[in-house]
C-alpha atoms as a PDB file:
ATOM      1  CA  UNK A   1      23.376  15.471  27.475  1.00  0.00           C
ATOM      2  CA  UNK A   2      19.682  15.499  27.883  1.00  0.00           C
ATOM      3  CA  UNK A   3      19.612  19.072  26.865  1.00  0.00           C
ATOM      4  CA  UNK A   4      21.488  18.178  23.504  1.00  0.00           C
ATOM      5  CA  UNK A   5      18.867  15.009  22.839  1.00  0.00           C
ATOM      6  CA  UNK A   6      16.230  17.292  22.939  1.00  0.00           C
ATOM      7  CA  UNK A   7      17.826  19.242  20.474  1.00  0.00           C
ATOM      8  CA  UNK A   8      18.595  17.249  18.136  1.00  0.00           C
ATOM      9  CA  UNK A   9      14.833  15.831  18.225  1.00  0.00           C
ATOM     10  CA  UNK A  10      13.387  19.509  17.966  1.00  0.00           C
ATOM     11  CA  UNK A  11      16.110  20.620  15.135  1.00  0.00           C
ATOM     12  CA  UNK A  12      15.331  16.865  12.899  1.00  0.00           C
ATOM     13  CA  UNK A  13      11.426  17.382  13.227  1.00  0.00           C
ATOM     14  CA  UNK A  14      11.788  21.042  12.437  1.00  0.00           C
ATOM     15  CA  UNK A  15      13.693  20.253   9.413  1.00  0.00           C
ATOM     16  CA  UNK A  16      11.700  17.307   7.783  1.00  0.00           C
ATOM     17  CA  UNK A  17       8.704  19.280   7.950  1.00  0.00           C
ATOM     18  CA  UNK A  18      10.344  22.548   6.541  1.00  0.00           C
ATOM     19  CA  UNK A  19      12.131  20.161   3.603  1.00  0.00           C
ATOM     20  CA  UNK A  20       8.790  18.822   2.501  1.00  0.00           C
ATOM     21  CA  UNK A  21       7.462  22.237   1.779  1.00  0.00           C
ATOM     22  CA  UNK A  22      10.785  22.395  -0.446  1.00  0.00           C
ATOM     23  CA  UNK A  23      10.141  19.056  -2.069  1.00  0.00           C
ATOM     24  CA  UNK A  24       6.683  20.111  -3.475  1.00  0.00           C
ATOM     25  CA  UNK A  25       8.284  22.988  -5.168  1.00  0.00           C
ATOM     26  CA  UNK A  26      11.159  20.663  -6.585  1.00  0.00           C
ATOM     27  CA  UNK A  27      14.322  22.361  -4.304  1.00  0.00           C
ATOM     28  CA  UNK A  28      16.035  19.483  -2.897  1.00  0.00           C
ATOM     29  CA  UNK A  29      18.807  17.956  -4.563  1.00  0.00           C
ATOM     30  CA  UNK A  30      18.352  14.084  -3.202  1.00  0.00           C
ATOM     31  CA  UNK A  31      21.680  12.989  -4.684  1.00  0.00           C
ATOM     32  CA  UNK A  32      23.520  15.615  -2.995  1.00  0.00           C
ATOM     33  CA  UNK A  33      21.215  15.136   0.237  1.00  0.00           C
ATOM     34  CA  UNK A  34      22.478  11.289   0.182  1.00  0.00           C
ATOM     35  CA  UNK A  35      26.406  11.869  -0.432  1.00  0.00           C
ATOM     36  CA  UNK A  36      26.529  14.882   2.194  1.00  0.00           C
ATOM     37  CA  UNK A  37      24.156  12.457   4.701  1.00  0.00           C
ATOM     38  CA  UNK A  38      26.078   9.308   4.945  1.00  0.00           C
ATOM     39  CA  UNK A  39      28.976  11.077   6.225  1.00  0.00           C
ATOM     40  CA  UNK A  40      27.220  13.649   8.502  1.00  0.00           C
ATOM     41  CA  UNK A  41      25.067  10.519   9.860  1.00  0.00           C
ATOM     42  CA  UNK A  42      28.623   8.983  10.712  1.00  0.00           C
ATOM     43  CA  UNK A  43      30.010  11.682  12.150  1.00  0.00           C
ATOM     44  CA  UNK A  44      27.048  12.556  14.662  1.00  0.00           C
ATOM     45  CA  UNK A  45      27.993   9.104  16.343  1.00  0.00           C
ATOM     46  CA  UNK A  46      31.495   9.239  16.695  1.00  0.00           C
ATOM     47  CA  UNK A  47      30.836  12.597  18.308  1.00  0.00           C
ATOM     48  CA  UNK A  48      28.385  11.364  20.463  1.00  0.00           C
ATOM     49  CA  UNK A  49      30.115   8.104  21.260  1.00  0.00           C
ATOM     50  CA  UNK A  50      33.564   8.838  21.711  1.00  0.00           C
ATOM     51  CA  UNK A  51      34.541  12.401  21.586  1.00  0.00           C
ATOM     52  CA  UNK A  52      32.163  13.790  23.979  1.00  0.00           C
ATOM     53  CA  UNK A  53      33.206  10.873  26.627  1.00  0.00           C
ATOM     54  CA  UNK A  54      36.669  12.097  25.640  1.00  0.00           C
ATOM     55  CA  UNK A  55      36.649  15.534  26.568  1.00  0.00           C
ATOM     56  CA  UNK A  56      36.804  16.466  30.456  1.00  0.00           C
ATOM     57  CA  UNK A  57      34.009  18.209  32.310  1.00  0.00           C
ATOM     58  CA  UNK A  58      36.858  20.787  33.415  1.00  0.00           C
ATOM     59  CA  UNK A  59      39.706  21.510  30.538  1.00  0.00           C
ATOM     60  CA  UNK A  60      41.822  24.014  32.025  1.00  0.00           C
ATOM     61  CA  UNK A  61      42.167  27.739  33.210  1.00  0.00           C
ATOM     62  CA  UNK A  62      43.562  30.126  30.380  1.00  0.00           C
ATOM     63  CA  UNK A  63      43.358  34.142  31.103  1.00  0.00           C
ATOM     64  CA  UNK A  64      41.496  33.836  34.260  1.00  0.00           C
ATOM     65  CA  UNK A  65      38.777  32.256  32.129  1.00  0.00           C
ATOM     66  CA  UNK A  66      37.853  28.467  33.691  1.00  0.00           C
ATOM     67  CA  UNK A  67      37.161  26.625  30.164  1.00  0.00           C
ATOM     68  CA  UNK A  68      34.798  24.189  30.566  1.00  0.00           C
ATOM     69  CA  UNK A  69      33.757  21.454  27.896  1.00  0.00           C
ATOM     70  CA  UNK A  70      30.776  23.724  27.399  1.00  0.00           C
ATOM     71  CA  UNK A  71      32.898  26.936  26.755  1.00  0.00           C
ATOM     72  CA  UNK A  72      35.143  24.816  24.708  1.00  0.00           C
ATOM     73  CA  UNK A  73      32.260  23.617  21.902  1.00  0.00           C
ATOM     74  CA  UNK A  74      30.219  26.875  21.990  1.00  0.00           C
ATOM     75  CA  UNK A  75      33.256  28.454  21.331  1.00  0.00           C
ATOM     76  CA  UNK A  76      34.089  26.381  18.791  1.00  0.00           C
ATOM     77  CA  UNK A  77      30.501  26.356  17.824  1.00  0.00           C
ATOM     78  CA  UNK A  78      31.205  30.321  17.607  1.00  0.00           C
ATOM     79  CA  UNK A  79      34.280  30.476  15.433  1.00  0.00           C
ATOM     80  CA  UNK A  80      32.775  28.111  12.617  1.00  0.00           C
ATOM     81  CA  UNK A  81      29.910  30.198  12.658  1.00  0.00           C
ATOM     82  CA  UNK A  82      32.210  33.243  12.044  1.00  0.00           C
ATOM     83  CA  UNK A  83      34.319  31.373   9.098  1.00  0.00           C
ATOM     84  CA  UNK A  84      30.980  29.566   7.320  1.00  0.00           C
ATOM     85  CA  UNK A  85      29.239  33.341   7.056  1.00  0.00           C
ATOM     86  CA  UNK A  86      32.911  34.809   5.396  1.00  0.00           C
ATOM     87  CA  UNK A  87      32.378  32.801   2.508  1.00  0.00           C
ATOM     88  CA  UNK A  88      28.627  33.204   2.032  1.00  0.00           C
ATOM     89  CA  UNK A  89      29.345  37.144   2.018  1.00  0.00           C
ATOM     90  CA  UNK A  90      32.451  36.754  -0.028  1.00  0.00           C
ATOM     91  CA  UNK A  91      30.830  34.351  -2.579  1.00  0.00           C
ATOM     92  CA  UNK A  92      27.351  36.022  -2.094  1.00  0.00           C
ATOM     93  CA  UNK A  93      27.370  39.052  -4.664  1.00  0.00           C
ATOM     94  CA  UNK A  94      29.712  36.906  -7.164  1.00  0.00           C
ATOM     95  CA  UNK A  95      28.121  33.558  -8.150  1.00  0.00           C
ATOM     96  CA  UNK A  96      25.140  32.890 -10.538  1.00  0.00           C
ATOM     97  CA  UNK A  97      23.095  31.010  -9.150  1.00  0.00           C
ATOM     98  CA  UNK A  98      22.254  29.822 -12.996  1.00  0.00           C
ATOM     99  CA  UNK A  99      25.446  29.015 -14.000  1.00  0.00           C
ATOM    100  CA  UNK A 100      27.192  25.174 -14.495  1.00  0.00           C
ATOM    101  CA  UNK A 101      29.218  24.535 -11.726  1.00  0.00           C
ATOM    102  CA  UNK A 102      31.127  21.141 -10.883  1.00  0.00           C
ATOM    103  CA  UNK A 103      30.617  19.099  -7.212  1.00  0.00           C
ATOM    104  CA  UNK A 104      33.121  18.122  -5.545  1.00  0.00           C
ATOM    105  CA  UNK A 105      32.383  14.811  -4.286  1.00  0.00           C
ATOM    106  CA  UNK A 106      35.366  14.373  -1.752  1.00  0.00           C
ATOM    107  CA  UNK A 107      34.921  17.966  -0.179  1.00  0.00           C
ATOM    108  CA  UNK A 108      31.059  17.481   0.386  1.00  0.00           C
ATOM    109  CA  UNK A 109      31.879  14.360   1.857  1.00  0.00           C
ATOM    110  CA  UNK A 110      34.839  15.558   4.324  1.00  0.00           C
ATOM    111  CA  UNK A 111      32.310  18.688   4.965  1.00  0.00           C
ATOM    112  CA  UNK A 112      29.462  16.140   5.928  1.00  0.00           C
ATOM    113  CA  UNK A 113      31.665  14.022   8.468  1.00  0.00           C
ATOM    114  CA  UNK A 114      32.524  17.518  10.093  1.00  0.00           C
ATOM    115  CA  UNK A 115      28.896  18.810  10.384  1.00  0.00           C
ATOM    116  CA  UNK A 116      27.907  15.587  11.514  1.00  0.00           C
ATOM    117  CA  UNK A 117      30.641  15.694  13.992  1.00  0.00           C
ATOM    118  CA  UNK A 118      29.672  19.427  15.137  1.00  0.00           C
ATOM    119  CA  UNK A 119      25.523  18.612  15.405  1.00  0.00           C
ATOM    120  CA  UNK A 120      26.825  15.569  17.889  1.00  0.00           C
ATOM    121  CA  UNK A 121      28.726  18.070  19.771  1.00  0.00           C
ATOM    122  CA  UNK A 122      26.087  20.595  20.185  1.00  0.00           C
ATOM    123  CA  UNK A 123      22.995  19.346  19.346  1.00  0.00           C
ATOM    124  CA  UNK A 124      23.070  22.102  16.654  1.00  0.00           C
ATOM    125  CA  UNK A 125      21.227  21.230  13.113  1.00  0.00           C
ATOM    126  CA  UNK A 126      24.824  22.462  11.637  1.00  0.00           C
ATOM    127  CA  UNK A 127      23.048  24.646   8.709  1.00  0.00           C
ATOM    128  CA  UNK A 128      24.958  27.445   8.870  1.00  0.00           C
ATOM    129  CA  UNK A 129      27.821  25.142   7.742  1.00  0.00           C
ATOM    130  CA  UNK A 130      25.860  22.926   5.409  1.00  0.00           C
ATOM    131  CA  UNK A 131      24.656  25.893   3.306  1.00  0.00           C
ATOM    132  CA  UNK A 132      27.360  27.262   2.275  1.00  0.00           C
ATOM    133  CA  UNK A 133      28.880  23.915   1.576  1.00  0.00           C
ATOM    134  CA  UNK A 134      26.027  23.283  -0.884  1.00  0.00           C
ATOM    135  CA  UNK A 135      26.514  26.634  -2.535  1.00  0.00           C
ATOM    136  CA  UNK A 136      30.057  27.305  -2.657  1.00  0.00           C
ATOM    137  CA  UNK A 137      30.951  23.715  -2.696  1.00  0.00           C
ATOM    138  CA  UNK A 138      28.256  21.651  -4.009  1.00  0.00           C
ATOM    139  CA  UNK A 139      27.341  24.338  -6.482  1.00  0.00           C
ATOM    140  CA  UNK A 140      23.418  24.456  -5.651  1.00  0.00           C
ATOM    141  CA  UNK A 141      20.988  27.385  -6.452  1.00  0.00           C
ATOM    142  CA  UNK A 142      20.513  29.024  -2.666  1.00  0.00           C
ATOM    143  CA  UNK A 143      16.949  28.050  -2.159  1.00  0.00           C
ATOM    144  CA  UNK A 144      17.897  24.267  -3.605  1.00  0.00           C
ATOM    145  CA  UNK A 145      21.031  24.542  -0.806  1.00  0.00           C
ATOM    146  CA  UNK A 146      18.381  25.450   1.878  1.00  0.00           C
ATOM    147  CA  UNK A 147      15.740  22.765   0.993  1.00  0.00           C
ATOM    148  CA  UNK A 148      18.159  20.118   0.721  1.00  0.00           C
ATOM    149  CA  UNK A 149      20.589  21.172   3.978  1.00  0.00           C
ATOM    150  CA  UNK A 150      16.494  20.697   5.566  1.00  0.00           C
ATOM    151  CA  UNK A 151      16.758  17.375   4.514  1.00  0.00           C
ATOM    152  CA  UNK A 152      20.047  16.427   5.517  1.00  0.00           C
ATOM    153  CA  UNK A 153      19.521  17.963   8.694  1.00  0.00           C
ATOM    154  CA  UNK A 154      16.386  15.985   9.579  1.00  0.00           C
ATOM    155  CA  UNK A 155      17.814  12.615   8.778  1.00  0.00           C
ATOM    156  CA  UNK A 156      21.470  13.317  10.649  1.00  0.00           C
ATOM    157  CA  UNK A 157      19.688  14.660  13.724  1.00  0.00           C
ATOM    158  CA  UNK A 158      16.838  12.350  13.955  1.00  0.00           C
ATOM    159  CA  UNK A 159      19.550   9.539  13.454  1.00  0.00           C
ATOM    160  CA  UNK A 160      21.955  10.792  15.869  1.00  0.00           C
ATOM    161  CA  UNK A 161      18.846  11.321  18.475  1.00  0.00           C
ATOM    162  CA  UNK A 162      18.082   7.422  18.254  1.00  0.00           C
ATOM    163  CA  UNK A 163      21.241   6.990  20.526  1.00  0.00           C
ATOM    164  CA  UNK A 164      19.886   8.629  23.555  1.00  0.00           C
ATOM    165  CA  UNK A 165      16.570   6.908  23.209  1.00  0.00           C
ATOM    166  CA  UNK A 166      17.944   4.057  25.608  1.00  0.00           C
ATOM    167  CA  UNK A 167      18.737   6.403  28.649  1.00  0.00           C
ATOM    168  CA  UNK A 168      14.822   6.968  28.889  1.00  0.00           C
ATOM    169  CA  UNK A 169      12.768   9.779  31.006  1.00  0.00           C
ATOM    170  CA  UNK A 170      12.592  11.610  27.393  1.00  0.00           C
ATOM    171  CA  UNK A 171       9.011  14.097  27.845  1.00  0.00           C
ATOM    172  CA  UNK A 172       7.676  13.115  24.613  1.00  0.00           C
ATOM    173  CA  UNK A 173       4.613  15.633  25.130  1.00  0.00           C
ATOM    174  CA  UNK A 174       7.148  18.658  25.644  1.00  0.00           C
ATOM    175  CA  UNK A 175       9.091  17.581  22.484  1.00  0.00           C
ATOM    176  CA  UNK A 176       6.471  17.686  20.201  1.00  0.00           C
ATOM    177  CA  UNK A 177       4.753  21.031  21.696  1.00  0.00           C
ATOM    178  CA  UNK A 178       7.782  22.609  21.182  1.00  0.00           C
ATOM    179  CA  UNK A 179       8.755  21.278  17.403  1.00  0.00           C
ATOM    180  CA  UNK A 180       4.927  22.584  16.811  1.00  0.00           C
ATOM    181  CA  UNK A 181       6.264  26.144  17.621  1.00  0.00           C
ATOM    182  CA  UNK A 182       9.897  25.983  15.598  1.00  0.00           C
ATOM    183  CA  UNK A 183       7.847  24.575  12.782  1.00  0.00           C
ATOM    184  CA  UNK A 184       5.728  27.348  12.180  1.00  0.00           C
ATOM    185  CA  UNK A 185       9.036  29.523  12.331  1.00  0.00           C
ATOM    186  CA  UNK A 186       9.874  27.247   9.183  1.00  0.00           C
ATOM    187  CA  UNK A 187       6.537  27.600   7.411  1.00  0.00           C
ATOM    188  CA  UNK A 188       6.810  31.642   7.769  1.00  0.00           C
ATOM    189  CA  UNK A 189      10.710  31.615   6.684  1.00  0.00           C
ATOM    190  CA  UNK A 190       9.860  29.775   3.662  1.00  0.00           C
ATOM    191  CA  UNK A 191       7.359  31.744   2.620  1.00  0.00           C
ATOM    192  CA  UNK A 192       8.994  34.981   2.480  1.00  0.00           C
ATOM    193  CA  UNK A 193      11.801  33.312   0.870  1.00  0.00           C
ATOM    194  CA  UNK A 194       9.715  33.542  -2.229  1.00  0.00           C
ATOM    195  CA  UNK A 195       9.897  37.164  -2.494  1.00  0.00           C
ATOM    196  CA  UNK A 196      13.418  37.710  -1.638  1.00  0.00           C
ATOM    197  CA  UNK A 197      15.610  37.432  -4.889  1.00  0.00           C
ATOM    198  CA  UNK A 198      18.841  35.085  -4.946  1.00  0.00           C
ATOM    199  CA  UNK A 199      21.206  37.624  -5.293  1.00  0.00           C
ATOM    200  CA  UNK A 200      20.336  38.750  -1.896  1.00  0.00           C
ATOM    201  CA  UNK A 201      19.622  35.720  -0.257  1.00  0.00           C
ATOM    202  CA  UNK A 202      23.200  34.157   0.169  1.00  0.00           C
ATOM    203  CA  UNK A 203      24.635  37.529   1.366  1.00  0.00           C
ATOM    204  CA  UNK A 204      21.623  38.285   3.871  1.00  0.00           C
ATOM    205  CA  UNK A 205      22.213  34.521   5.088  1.00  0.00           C
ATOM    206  CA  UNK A 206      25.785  34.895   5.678  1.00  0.00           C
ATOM    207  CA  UNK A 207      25.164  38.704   7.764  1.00  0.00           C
ATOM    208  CA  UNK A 208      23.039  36.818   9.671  1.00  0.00           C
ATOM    209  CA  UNK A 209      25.330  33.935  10.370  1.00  0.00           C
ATOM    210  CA  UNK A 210      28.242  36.514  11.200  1.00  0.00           C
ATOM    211  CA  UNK A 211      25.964  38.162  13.424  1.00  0.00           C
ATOM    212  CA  UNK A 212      24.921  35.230  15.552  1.00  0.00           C
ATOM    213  CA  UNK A 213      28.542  33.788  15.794  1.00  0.00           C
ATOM    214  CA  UNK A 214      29.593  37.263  17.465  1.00  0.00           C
ATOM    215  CA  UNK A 215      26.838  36.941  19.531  1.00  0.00           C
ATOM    216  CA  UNK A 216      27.948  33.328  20.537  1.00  0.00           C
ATOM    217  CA  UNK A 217      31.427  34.176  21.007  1.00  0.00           C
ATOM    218  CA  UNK A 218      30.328  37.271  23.013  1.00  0.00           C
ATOM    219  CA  UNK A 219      27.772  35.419  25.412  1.00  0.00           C
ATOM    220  CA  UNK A 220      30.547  32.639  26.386  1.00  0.00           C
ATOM    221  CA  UNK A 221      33.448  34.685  26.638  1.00  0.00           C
ATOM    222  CA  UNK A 222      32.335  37.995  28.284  1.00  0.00           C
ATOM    223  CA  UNK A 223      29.079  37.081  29.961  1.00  0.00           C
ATOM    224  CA  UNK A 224      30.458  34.338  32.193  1.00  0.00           C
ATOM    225  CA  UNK A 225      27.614  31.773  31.027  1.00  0.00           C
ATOM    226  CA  UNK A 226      27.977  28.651  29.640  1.00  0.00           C
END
């Protein structure tokens, strides 16, 4: 639990920093940012409040493999990963990033409460699912998708960390030496975003999403670590 606090302090000061670099150069969509938020926001707490409780420290024992409610998220954590970078490569080559396209309030809004949901779980930002949910969903430009998921991401995690603030012993010094690092990993990132075109982006995004789910997957199933 402490572990995921942390994270979800690192990943939300990580992000607002990174999204304000995206608001001076006008790529966050704030209306989109709110609908996708209130839900995500939501579903961070019901994670943290009553499915986590929920779920036993010891689940079962299926193939000789002991599944723990550790393996059980990361795997889960895994598979998402896997079916979120599908339809950034599938949609990647094929969308114009120019072209009209029409929101759908009531998926962004179910696809919020389920990040939300997922970044309570794991302490995870959730941006390999809100991307694509901007882009293929929400019908956002890439870069707009990334500056506003940044957003939404710093104001769900920042939220949801405000729940473990009671249980105290939090190192606040350790925290904020290691957002310093992660946020100069943001800084570089969106610079070189500048010179890679859009038609590559969302494809290159989803490779890399693929790749670190099978990684994921990998580490928890074959490496006995959880």
């Amino acid at each position: 639990m402490t572990a995921t606090a942390y994270s979800l302090f690192v990943v939300g000061l990580t992000a607002l920093i990174g999204s304000m670099t995206y608001m001076k150069r006008s790529l966050v969509s704030y209306r989109t940012a709110v609908t996708f938020s209130i839900p995500a926001v939501a579903g961070v707490f019901v994670a943290r409040a009553f499915i986590i409780p929920a779920i036993p420290e010891h689940i079962g024992d299926f193939g000789g493999i002991a599944v723990t409610r550790d393996l059980f998220i990361m795997v889960l954590f895994g598979i998402l990963m896997l079916m979120a970078s599908m339809s950034m490569i599938r949609n990647g080559d094929n969308q114009d990033d120019t072209s009209p396209h029409q929101v759908n309030v009531k998926l962004i809004l179910v696809e919020g409460f389920v990040v939300g949901i997922l970044t309570g779980l794991v302490g995870a930002g959730g941006g390999f699912l809100i991307i694509p949910a901007l882009v293929v969903v929400g019908g956002l430009p890439m870069k707009m998708a990334v500056g506003t998921s940044l957003l939404i991401i710093s104001v769900k995690s920042l939220l949801g960390f405000t729940g473990d603030l009671g249980q105290g012993g939090i190192d606040w010094f350790f925290l904020f030496v290691f957002s310093l690092f992660t946020s100069s990993g943001i800084f570089l990132g969106t610079y070189l975003s500048r010179f890679i075109p859009r038609s590559r982006l969302k494809p290159a995004f989803g490779w890399f999403v693929l790749a670190m789910g099978i990684y994921v997957l990998a580490k928890e199933l074959f490496s006995g670590q959880v």
